[in-house]
Protein backbone atom coordinates (compact mmCIF):
# COMPACT_ATOMS: atom_id res chain seq x y z
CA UNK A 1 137.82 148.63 45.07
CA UNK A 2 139.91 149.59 47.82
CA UNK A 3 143.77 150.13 48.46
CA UNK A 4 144.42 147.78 51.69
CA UNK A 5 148.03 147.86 53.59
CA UNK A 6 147.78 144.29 55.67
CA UNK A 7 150.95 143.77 58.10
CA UNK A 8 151.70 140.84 58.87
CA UNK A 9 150.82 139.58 55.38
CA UNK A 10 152.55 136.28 55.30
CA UNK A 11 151.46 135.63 58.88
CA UNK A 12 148.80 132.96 59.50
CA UNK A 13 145.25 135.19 59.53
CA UNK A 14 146.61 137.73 57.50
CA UNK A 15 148.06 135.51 54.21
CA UNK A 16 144.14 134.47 54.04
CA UNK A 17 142.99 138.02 54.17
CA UNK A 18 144.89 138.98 51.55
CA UNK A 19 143.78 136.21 49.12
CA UNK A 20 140.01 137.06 50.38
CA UNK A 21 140.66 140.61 49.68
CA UNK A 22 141.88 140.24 46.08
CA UNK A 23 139.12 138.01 45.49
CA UNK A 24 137.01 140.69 45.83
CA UNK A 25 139.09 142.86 43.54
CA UNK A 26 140.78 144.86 45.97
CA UNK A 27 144.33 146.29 45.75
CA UNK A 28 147.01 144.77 48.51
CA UNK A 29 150.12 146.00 49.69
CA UNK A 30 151.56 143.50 52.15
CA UNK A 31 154.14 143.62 54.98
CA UNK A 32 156.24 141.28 56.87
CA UNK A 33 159.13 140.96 58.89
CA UNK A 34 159.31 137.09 58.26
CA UNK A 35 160.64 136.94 61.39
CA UNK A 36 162.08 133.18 63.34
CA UNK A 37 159.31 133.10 66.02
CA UNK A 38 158.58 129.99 64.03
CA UNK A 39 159.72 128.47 60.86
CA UNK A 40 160.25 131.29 58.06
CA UNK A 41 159.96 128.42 55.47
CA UNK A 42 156.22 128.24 56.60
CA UNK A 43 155.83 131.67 56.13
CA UNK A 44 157.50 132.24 52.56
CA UNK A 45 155.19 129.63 51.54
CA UNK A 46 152.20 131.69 52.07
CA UNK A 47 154.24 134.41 50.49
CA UNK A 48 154.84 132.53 47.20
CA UNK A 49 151.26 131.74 47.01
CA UNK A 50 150.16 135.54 47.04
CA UNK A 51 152.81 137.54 45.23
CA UNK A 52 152.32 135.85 41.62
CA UNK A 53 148.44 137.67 41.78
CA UNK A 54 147.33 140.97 40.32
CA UNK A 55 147.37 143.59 42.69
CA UNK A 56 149.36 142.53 45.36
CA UNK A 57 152.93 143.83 46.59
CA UNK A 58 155.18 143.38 49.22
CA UNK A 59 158.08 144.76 51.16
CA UNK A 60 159.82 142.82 53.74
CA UNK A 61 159.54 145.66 56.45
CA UNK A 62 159.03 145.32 60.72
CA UNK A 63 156.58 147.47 62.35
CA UNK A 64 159.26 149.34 64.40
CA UNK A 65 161.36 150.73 61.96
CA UNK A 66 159.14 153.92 62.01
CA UNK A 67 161.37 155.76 58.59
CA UNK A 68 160.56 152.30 56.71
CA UNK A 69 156.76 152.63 57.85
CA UNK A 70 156.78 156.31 56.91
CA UNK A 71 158.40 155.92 53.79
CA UNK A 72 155.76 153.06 52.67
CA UNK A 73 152.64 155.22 54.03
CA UNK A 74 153.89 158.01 52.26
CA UNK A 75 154.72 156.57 49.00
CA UNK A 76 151.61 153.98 48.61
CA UNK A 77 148.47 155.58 50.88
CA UNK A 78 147.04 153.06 51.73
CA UNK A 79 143.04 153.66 52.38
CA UNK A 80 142.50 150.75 54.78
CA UNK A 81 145.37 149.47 57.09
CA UNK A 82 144.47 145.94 58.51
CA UNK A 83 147.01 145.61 61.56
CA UNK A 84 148.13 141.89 61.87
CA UNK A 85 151.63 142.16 62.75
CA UNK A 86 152.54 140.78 66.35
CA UNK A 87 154.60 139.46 68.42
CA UNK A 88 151.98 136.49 69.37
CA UNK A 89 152.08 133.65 72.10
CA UNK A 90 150.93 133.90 75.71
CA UNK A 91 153.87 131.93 76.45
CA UNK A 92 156.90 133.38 74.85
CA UNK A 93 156.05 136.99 76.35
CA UNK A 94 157.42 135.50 79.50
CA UNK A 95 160.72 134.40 78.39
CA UNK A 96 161.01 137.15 75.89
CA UNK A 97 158.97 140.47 76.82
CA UNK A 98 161.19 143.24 75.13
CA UNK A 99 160.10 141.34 71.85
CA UNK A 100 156.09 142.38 72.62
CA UNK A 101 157.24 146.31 73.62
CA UNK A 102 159.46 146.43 70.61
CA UNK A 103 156.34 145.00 68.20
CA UNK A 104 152.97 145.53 69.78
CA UNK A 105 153.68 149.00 71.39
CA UNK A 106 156.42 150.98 69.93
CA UNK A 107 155.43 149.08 66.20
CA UNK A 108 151.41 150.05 66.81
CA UNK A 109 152.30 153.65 67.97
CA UNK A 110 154.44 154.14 64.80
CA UNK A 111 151.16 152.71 62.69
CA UNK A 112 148.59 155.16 64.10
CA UNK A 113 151.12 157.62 63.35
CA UNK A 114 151.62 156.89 59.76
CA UNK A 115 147.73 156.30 59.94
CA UNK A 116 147.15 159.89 61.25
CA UNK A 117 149.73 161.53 58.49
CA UNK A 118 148.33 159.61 55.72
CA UNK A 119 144.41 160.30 55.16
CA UNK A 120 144.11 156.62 56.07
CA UNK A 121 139.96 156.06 56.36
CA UNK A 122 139.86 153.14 58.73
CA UNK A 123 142.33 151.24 60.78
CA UNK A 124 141.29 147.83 61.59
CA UNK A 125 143.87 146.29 63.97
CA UNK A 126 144.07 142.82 66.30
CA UNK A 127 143.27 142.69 69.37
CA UNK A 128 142.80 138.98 71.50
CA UNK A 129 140.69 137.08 73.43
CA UNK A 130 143.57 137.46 75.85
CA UNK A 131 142.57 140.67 76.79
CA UNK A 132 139.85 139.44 79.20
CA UNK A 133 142.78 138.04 81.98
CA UNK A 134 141.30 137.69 84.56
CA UNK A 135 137.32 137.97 83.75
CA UNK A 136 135.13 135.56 85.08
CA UNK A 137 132.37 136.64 83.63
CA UNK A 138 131.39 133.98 80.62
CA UNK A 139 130.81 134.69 77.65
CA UNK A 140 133.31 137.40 77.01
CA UNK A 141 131.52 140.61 76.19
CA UNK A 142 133.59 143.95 74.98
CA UNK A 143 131.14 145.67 77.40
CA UNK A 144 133.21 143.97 80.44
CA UNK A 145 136.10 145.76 81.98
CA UNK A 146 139.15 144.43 80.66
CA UNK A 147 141.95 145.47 83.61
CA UNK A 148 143.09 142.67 84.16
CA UNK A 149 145.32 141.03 82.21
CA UNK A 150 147.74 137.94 83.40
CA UNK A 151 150.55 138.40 80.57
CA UNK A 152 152.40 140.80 79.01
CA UNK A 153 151.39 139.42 75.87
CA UNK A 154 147.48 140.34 77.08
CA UNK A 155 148.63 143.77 78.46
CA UNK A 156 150.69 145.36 75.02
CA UNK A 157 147.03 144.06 73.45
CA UNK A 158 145.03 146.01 75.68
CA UNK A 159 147.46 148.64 75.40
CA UNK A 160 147.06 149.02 71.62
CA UNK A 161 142.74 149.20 72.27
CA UNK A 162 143.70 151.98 75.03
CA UNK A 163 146.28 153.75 72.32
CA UNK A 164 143.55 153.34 69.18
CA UNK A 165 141.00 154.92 71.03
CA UNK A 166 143.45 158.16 71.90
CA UNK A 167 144.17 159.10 68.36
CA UNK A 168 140.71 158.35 67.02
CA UNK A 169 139.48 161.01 69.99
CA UNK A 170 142.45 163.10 69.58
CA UNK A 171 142.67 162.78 65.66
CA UNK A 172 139.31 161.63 64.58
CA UNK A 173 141.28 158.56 63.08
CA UNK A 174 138.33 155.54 62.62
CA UNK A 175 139.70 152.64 64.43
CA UNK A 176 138.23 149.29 65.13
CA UNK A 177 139.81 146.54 67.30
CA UNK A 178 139.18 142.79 67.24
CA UNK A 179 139.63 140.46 69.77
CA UNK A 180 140.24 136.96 67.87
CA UNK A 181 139.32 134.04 69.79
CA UNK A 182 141.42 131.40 69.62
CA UNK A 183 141.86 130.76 65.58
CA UNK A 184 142.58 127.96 63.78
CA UNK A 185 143.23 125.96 60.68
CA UNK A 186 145.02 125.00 57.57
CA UNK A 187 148.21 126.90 56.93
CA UNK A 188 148.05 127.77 61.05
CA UNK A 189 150.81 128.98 63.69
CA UNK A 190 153.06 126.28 64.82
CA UNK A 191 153.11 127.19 68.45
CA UNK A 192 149.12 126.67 68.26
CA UNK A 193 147.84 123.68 69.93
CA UNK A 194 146.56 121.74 66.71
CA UNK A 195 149.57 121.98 65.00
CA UNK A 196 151.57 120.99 68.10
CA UNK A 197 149.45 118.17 68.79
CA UNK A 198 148.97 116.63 65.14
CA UNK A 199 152.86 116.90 64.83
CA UNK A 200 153.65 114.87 67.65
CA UNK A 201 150.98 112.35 66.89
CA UNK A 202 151.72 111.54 63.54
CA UNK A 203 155.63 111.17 64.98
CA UNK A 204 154.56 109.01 67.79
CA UNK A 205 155.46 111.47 70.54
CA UNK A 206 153.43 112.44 73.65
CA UNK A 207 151.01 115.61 73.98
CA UNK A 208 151.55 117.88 76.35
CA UNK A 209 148.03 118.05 77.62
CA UNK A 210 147.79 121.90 80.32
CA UNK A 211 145.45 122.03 83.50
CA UNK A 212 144.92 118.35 83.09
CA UNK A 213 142.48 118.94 80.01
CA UNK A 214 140.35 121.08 82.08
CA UNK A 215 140.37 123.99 78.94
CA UNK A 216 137.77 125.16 77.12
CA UNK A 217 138.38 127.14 74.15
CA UNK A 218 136.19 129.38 72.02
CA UNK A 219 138.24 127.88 69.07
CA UNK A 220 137.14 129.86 66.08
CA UNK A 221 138.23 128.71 62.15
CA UNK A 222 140.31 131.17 60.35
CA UNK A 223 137.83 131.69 57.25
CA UNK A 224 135.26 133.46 59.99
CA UNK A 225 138.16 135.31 60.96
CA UNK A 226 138.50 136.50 58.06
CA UNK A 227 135.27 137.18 56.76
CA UNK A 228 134.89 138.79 60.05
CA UNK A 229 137.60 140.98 58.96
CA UNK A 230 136.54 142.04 55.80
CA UNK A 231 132.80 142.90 57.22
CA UNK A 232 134.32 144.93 60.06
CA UNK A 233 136.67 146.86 57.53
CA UNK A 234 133.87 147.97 55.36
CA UNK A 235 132.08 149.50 58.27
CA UNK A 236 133.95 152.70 59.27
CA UNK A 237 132.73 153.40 63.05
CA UNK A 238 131.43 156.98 63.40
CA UNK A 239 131.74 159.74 66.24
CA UNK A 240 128.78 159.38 68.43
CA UNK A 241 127.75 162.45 70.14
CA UNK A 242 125.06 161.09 72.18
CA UNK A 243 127.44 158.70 74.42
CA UNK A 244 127.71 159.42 77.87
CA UNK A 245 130.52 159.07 79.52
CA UNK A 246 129.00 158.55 82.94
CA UNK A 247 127.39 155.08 81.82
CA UNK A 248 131.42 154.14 81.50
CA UNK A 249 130.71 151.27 79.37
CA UNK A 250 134.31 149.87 78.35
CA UNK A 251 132.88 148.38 74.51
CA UNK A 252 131.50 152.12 73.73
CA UNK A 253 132.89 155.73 72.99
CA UNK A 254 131.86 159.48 71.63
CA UNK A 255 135.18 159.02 69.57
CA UNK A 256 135.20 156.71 65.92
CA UNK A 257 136.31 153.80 67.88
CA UNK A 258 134.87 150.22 68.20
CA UNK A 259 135.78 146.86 69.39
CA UNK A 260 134.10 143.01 68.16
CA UNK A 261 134.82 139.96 69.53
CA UNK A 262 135.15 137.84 66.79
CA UNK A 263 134.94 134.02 67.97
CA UNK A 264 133.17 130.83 67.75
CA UNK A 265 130.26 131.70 70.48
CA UNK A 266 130.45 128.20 71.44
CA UNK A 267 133.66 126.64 73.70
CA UNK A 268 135.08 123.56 73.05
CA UNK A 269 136.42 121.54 76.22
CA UNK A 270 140.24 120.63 75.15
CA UNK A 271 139.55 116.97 75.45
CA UNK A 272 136.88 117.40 72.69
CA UNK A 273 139.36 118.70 70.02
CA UNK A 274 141.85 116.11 70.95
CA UNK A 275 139.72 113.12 70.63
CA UNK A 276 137.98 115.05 67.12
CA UNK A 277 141.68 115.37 65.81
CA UNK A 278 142.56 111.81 66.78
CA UNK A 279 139.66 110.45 64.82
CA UNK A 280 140.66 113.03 61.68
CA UNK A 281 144.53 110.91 61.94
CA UNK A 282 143.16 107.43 62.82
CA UNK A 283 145.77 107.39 65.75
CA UNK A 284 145.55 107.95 69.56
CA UNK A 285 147.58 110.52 71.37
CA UNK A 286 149.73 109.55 74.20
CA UNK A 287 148.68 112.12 77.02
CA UNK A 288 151.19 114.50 79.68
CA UNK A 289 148.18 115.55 81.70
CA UNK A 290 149.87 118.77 83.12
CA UNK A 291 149.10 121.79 85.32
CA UNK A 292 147.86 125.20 83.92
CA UNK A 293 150.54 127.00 82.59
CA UNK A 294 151.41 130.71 84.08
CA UNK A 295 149.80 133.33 81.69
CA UNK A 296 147.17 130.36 80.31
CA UNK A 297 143.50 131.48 81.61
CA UNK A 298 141.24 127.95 82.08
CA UNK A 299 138.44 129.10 79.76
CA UNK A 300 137.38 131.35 76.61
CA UNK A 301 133.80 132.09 75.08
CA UNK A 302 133.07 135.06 72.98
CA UNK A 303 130.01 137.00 73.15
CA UNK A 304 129.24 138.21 69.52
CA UNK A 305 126.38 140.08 69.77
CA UNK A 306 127.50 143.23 68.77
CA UNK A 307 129.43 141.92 65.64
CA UNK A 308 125.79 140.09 64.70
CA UNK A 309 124.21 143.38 65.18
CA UNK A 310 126.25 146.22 63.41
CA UNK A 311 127.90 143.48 60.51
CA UNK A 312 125.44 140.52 60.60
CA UNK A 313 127.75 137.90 60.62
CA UNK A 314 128.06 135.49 63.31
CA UNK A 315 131.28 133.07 62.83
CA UNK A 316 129.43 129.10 62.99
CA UNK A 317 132.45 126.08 61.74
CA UNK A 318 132.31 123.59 63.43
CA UNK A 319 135.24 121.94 64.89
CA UNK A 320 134.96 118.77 63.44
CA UNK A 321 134.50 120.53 60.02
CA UNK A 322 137.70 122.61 60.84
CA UNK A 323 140.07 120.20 62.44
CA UNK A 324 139.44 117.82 59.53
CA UNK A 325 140.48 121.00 57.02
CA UNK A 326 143.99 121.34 59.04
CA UNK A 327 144.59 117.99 59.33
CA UNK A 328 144.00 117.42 55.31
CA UNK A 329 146.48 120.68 54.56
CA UNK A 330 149.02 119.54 57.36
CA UNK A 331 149.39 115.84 55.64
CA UNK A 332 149.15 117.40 52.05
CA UNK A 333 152.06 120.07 52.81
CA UNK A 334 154.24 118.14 54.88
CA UNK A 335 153.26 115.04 52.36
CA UNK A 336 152.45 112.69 55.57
């Protein structure tokens, strides 16, 4: 049994860790801002579902309120720190970027901190497919470089891989980012695709389909996330002394550092997952076929290699098997 901090615990991925990780009979102290990015209500209701069980807690706390952090580090120690909390969305970091300094940078920097201060064994934080901008190179493999990112969202992500690997050099502080490729499913974000899509559908409103339904997606169903997660966390990356430098491959490091990709390993054109989500409501979706949007890249496949190799666990649901799950938990929560 181990004591787990997970931020961002009534968030999407990280409400679902939480109930894996007591599962398993470990100890979880959650926190949120339950911010108004999207609905709160949707978030509270993951809440309720997790506080009534043994061995969890929560405090209502945002990642850059660094005396709050400090105070909680200091007062529970946690042993593992799972790092959801975000500002998320490709999108919204171009109408709103101070949000993604304020969260992903200043709140990370105060988390390695507490990290650092604490005796914390293992910080396990999020990372995004986003991070590969504007990579070419399919599938995505951690061992590309990763310089160029086409959002600001993409850039405070690769920011927090560049800031993890400083203090586990610096500090010796075992870090290990993810890069989640597009996830999915039942209790999901509603400024994700899906739950965009089945929403309008089911109210007989128009889809707003981008770059003209030339996407492909490595769309990847939360419960791999997760059990990704949970593999990844029990593995504590070590100092290697053999690496060297000169080979200056971006997925490796002397320091206690690593980064996994943790998607699907198989892309999904967008079309696909519209007409499998149709089928899954019995309705047809009237279609805005649009341009790209700025910040959108056209494609996404993960490379998981290195996650089958050092965790054996390669993430396989299908979509049809997935969609079907959201669409089942969207019509049984909203009781359509």
């Amino acid at each position: 049994m181990s004591k787990y901090l997970v931020t961002g615990a009534a968030g999407f991925i990280g409400a679902r860790l939480s109930h894996k990780l007591l599962d398993r009979g470990d100890e979880v102290i959650g926190i949120d801002n339950l911010n108004d990015y999207y609905d709160p209500a949707l978030k509270e209701a993951r809440l309720a579902q997790l506080t009534p069980r043994d061995n969890f807690s929560f405090q209502k706390i945002a990642l850059e309120d660094r005396d709050e952090i400090n105070r909680m580090f200091s007062e529970e120690k946690p042993e593992v720190v799972v790092n959801l909390a975000a500002q998320a969305g490709v999108r919204y970091s171009l109408k709103n970027p101070h949000a993604y300094v304020e969260s992903n940078l200043v709140g990370f920097v105060n988390i390695l901190e507490a990290c650092r201060h604490n005796e914390t064994k293992h910080l396990v934080y999020a990372s995004s497919s986003s991070v590969y901008g504007a990579n070419k190179t399919m599938p995505f493999s951690i061992h590309h470089s990763v310089d160029h990112p086409v959002s600001l969202y993409a850039a405070s992500k690769k920011a927090n891989e560049l800031m993890a690997h400083t203090y586990s050099h610096l500090y010796d502080l075992p870090t290990t980012g993810l890069r989640f490729f597009t996830v999915y499913g039942p209790w999901g974000r509603p400024d994700m695709a899906l739950f965009l899509f089945t929403k309008a559908i089911l109210e007989g409103r128009p889809i707003d389909v981008f770059n003209y339904g030339k996407m492909k997606r490595d769309f990847t169903y939360v419960d791999d996330i997760v059990e990704g997660v949970i593999r990844v966390s029990d593995k504590v990356p070590q100092r290697n002394d053999n690496w060297i430098a000169e080979e200056a491959d971006p997925g490796s490091s002397s320091a206690p550092y690593k980064l996994y990709n943790i998607g699907n390993n198989n892309p999904v054109e967008l079309m696909y997952m519209i007409e499998t989500l149709e089928k899954c409501l019995g309705k047809t979706a009237e279609k805005n076929m649009m341009p790209i949007q700025p910040g959108d890249v056209p494609a996404t496949y993960a490379d998981v290699d290195d996650l089958i190799r050092d965790v054996g666990f390669r993430p396989d649901t299908s979509i049809e098997t997935g969609v079907k799950n959201f669409v089942d938990w969207y019509r049984e929560f909203y009781n359509v």
